[in-house]
Protein backbone atom coordinates (compact mmCIF):
# COMPACT_ATOMS: atom_id res chain seq x y z
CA UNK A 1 -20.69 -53.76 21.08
CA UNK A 2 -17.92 -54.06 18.80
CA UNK A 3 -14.14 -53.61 20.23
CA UNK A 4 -12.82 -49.87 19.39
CA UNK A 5 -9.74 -51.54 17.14
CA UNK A 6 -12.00 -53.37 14.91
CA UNK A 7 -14.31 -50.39 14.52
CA UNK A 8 -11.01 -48.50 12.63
CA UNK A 9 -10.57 -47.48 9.21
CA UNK A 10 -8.32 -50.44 7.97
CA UNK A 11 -5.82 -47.81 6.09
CA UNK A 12 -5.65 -46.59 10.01
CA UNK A 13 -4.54 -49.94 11.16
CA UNK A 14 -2.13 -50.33 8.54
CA UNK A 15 -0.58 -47.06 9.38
CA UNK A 16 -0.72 -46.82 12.84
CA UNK A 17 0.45 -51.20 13.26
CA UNK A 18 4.21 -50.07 14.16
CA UNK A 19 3.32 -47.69 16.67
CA UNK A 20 0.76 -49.87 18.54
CA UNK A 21 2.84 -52.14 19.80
CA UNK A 22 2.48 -50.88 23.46
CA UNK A 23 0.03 -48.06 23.08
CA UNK A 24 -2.73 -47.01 25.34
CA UNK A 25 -6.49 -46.35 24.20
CA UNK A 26 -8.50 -43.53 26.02
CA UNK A 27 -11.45 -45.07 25.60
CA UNK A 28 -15.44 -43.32 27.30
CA UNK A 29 -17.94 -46.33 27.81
CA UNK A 30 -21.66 -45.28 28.64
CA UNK A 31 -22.71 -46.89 31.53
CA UNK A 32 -25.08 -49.94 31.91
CA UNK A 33 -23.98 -50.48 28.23
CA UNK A 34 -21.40 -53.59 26.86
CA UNK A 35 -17.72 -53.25 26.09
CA UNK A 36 -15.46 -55.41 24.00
CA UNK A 37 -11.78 -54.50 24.50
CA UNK A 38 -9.54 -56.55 21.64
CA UNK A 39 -6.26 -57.77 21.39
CA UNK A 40 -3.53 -56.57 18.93
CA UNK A 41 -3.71 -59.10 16.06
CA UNK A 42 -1.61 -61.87 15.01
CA UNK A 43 -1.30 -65.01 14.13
CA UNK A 44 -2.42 -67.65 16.53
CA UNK A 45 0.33 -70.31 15.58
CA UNK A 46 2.74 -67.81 16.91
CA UNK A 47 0.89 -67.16 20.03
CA UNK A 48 2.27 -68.53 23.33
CA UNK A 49 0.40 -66.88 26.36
CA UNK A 50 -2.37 -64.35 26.49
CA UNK A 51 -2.73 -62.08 29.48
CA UNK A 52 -5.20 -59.58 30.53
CA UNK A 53 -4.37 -57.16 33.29
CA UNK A 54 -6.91 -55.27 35.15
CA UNK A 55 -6.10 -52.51 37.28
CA UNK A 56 -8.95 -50.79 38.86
CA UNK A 57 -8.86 -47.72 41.75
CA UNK A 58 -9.87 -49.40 45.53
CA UNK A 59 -9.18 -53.25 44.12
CA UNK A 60 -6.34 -55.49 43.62
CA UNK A 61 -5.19 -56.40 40.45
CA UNK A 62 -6.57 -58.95 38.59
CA UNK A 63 -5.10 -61.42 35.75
CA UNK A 64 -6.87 -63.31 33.35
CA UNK A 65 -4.52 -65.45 31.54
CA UNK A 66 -4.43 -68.11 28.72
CA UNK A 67 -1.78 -70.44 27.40
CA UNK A 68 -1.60 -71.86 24.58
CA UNK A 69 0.38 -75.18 24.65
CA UNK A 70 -1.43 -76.05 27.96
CA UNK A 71 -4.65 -75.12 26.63
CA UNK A 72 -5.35 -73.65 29.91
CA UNK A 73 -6.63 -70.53 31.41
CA UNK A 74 -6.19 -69.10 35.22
CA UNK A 75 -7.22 -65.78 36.64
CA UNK A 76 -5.61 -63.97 39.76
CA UNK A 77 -7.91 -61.82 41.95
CA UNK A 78 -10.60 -61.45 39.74
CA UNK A 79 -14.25 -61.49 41.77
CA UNK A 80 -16.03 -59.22 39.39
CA UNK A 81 -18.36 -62.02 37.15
CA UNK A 82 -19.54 -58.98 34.52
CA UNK A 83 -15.86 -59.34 33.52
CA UNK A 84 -14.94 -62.78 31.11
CA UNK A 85 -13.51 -63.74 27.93
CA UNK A 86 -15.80 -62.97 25.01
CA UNK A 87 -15.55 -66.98 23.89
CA UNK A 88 -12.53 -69.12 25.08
CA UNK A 89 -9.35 -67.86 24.55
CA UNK A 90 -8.26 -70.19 21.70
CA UNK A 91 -11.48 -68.89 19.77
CA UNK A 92 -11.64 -65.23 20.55
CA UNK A 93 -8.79 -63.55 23.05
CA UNK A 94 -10.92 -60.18 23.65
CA UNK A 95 -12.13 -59.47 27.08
CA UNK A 96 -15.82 -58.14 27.67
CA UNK A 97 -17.68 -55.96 29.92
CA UNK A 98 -21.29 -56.99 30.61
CA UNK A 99 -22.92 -54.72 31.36
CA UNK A 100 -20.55 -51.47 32.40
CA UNK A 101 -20.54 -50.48 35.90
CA UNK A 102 -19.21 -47.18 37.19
CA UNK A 103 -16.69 -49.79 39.29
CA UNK A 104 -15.31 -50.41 36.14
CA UNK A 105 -13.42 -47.41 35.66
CA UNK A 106 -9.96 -48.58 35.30
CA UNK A 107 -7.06 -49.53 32.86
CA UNK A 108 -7.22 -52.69 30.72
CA UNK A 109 -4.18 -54.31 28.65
CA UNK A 110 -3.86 -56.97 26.57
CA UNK A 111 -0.04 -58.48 26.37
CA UNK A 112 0.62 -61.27 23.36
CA UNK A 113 3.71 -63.09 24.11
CA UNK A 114 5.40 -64.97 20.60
CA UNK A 115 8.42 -65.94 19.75
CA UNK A 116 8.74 -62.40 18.16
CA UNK A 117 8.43 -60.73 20.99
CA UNK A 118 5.54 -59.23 23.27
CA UNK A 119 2.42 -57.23 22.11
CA UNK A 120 0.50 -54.62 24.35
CA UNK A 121 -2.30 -52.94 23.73
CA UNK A 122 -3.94 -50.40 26.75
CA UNK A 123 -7.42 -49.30 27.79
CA UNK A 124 -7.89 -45.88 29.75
CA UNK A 125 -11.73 -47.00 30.00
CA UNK A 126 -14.17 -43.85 31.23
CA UNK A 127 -17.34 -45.15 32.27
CA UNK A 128 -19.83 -42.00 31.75
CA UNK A 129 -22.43 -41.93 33.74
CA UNK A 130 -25.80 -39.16 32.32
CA UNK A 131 -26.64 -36.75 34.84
CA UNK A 132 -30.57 -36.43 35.96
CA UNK A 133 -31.40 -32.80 34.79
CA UNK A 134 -33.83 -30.87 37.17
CA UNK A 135 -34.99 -27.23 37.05
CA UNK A 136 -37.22 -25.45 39.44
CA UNK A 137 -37.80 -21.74 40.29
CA UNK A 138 -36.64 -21.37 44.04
CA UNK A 139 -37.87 -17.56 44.93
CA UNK A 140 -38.83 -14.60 43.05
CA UNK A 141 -37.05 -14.94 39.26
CA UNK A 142 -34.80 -17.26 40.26
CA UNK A 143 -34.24 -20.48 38.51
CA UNK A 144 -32.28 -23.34 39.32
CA UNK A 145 -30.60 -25.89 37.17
CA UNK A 146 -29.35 -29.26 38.49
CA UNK A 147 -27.13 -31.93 36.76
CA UNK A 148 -27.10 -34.44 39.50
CA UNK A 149 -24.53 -37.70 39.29
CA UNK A 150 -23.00 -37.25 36.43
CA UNK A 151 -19.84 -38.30 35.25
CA UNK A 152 -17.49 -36.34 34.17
CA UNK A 153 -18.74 -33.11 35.51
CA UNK A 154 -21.77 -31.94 32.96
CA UNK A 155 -21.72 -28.24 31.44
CA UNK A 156 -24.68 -25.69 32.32
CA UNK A 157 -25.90 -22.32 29.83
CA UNK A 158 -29.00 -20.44 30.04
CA UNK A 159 -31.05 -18.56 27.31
CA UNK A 160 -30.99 -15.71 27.98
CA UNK A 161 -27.82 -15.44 29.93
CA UNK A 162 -28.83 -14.22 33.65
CA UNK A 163 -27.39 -12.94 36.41
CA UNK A 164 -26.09 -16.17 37.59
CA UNK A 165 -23.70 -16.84 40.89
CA UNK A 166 -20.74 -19.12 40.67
CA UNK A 167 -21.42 -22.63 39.73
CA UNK A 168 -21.50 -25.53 42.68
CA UNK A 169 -20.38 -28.92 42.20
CA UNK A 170 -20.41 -31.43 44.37
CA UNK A 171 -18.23 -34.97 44.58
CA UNK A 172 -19.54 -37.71 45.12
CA UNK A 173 -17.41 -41.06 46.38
CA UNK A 174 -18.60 -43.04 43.26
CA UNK A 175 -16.66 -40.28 41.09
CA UNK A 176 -19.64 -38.96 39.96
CA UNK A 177 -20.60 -34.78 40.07
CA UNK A 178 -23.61 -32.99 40.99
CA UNK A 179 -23.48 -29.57 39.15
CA UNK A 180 -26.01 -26.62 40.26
CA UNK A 181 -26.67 -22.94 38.54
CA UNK A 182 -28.52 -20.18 39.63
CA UNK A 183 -29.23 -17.71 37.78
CA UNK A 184 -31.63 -14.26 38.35
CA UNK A 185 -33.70 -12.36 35.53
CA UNK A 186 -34.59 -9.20 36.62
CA UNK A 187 -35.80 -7.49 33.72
CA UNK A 188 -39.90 -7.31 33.16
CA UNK A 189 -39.31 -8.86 29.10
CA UNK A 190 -37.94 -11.98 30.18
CA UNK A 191 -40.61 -14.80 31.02
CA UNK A 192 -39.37 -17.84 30.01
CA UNK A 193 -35.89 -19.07 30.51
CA UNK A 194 -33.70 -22.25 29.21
CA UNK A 195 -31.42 -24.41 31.25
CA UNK A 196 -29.06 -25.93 28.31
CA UNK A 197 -27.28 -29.18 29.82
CA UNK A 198 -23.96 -30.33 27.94
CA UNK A 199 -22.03 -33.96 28.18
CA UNK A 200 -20.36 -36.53 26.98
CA UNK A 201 -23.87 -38.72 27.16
CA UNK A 202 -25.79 -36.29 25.13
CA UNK A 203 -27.31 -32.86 26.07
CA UNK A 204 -30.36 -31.93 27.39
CA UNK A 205 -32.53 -28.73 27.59
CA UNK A 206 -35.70 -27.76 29.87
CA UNK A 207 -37.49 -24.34 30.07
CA UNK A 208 -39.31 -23.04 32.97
CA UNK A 209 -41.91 -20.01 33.02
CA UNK A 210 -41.01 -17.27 35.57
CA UNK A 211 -43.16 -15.43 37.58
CA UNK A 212 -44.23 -11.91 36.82
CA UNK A 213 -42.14 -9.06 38.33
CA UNK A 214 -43.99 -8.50 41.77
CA UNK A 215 -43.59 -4.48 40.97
CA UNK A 216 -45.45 -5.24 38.14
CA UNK A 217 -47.99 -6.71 39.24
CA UNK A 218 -48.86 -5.44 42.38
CA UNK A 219 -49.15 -1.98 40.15
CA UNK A 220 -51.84 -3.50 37.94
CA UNK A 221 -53.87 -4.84 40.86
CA UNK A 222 -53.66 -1.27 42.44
CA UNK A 223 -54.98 0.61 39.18
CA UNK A 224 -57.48 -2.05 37.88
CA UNK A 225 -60.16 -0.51 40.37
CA UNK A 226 -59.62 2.93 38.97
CA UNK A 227 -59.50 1.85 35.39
CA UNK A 228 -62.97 0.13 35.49
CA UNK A 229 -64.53 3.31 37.70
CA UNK A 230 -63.44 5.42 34.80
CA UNK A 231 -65.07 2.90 31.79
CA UNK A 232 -68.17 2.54 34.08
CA UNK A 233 -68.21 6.60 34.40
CA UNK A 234 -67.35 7.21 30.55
CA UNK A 235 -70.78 4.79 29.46
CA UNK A 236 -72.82 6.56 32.02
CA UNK A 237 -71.99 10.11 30.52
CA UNK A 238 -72.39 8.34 26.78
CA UNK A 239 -75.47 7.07 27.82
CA UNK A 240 -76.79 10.66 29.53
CA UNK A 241 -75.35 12.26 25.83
CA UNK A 242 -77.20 10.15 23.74
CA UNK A 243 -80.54 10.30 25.44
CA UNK A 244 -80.61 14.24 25.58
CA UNK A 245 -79.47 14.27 21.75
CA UNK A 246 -82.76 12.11 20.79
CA UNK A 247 -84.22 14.15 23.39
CA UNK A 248 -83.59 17.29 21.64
CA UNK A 249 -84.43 16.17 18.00
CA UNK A 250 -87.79 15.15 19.21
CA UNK A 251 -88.59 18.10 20.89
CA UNK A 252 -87.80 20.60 17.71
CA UNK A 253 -89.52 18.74 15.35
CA UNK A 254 -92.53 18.32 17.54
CA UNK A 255 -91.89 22.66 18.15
CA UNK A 256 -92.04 23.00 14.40
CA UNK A 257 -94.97 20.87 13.57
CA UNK A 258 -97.21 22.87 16.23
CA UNK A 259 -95.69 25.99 15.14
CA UNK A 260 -96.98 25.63 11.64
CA UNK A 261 -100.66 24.64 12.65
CA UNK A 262 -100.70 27.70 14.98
CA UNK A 263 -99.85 29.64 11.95
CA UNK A 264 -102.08 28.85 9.72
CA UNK A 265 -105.26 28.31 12.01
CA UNK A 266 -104.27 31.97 12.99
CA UNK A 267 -104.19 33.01 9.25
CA UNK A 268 -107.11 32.15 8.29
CA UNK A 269 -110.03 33.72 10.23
CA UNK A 270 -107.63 36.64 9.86
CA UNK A 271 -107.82 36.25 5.75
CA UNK A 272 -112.07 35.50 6.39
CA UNK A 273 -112.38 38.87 8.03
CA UNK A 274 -110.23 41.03 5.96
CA UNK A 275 -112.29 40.04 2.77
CA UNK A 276 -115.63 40.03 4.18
CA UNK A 277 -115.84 43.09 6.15
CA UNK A 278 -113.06 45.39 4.53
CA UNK A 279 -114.86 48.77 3.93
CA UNK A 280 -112.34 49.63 1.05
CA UNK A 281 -113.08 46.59 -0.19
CA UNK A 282 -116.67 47.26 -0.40
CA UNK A 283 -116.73 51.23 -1.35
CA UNK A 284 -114.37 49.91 -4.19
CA UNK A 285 -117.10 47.82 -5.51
CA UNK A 286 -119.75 49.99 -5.18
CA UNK A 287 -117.99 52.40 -7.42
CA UNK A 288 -117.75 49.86 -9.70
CA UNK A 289 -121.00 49.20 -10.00
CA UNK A 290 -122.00 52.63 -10.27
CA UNK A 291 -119.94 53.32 -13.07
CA UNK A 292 -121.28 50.37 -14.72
CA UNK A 293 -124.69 51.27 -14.70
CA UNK A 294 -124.13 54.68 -16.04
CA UNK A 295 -122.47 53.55 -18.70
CA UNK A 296 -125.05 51.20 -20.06
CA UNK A 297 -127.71 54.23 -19.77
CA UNK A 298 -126.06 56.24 -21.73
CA UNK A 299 -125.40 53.38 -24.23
CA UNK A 300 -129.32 52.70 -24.22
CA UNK A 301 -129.72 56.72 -24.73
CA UNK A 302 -127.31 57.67 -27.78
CA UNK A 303 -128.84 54.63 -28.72
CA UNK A 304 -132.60 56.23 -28.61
């Protein structure tokens, strides 16, 4: 990992040169990661001692120093081995960090003695440490959202906002937080809710499926019996409606059919009888006849 200085815009250095003489560097490392912290710059001919202080919170101080016209190093309470010179000090002057620890949380500085005068340059290092994110539902629509360990303290939103209680966090002695929300959704439209996680590390989000309202469903389990009694009645009185309709048709067409036959097997005997033995019928022709006959006699007598 390159040091933050050389990582500038040159045009920055150039700009900013006269005012770093002693200034200090805020400067967040993730942890388990590697840090180079530089030196200011200058000429190595001019150099005459190079010293690193190390000041970290619950240990002494500790000095790494290297002069020049000795060719010699020596270091002063320093028992923390993840902590050396990047390559000897007459090569490279930057101190590393492999790998960070959360122990290393602390303040760094770099002092360049010449003949010109001294050279600081400070480190505020922040080792951040990324929270574990857990979320579980704990009783009836109620979620809870955990960022456990982190460091700094991480930042906790839900979607859809809830009603949520005031959030806990906890200390640890490492100097890392445990931050916990809880949140309630009462409403019946809401069934899926999002724990949104913010830090320095990078965010994080997780979703959890609620329960259904137990209103809700205890009232759907109460009516399901009656709502399947009333299907089961409705197709029995479709059923009944259907059959007497087919019923029905069958009946008056079979009605008509006989009604017909009856008819005519009644009409004709009737018609039989009427022309066979109708007297008026009969006296009718005999007149006929009669009338005939007399008229060819007296055709066969004007004819004589």
């Amino acid at each position: 990992m390159l040091c933050p200085w050389r990582t500038a815009n040159l045009g920055l250095l150039l700009i900013l040169a006269v005012f770093l003489v002693a200034v200090n560097i805020s400067w967040p490392v993730q942890m388990a990661r590697n840090a180079v912290l530089c030196c200011p710059r200058i000429e190595f001919r001019n150099l005459i001692v190079i010293t690193w202080e190390i000041i970290i919170r619950g240990q002494p101080s500790c000095t790494k120093s290297y002069r020049k016209e000795r060719n010699e190093t020596k270091e002063t309470n320093c028992t923390d081995e993840r902590i050396t010179w990047v390559s000897t000090p007459d090569q490279n002057s930057d101190l590393q960090i492999h790998p960070v620890a959360i122990t290393h949380d602390g303040y760094y500085r770099c002092i360049m003695a010449t003949p010109d005068g001294n050279f600081h340059r400070g480190y505020h290092l922040q080792v951040l440490v990324t929270p574990e994110v857990t979320l579980f539902e704990s009783r009836n629509r109620t979620a809870v959202c955990k960022a456990v360990a982190g460091k700094p303290a991480a930042q906790i939103s839900w979607i859809p906002a809830g009603d949520c209680a005031p959030t806990e966090q906890e200390y640890w002695g490492n100097g890392t937080v445990t931050v916990q929300s809880t949140c309630h959704w009462e409403g019946h439209n809401v069934s899926t809710v999002t724990c949104h996680v913010s830090h320095l590390t990078g965010n994080k989000s997780l979703y959890i499926e609620l329960l259904p309202v137990p209103g809700a469903k205890k009232s759907a389990k109460l009516y399901m019996p009656y709502v399947i009694l009333t299907i089961i009645i409705l197709t029995i009185v479709g059923f009944i409606w259907l059959l007497k309709i087919s019923g029905c048709r069958k009946y008056n067409l079979n009605k008509t059919e006989s009604t017909s036959v009856v008819e005519e097997d009644e009409m004709q005997p009737y018609a039989s009888y009427t022309e066979k033995n109708n007297p008026l019928y009969d006296t009718t022709n005999k007149v006929k006849a009669s009338q005939a006959l007399q008229s060819e006699v007296g055709t066969d007598l004007h004819t004589l």
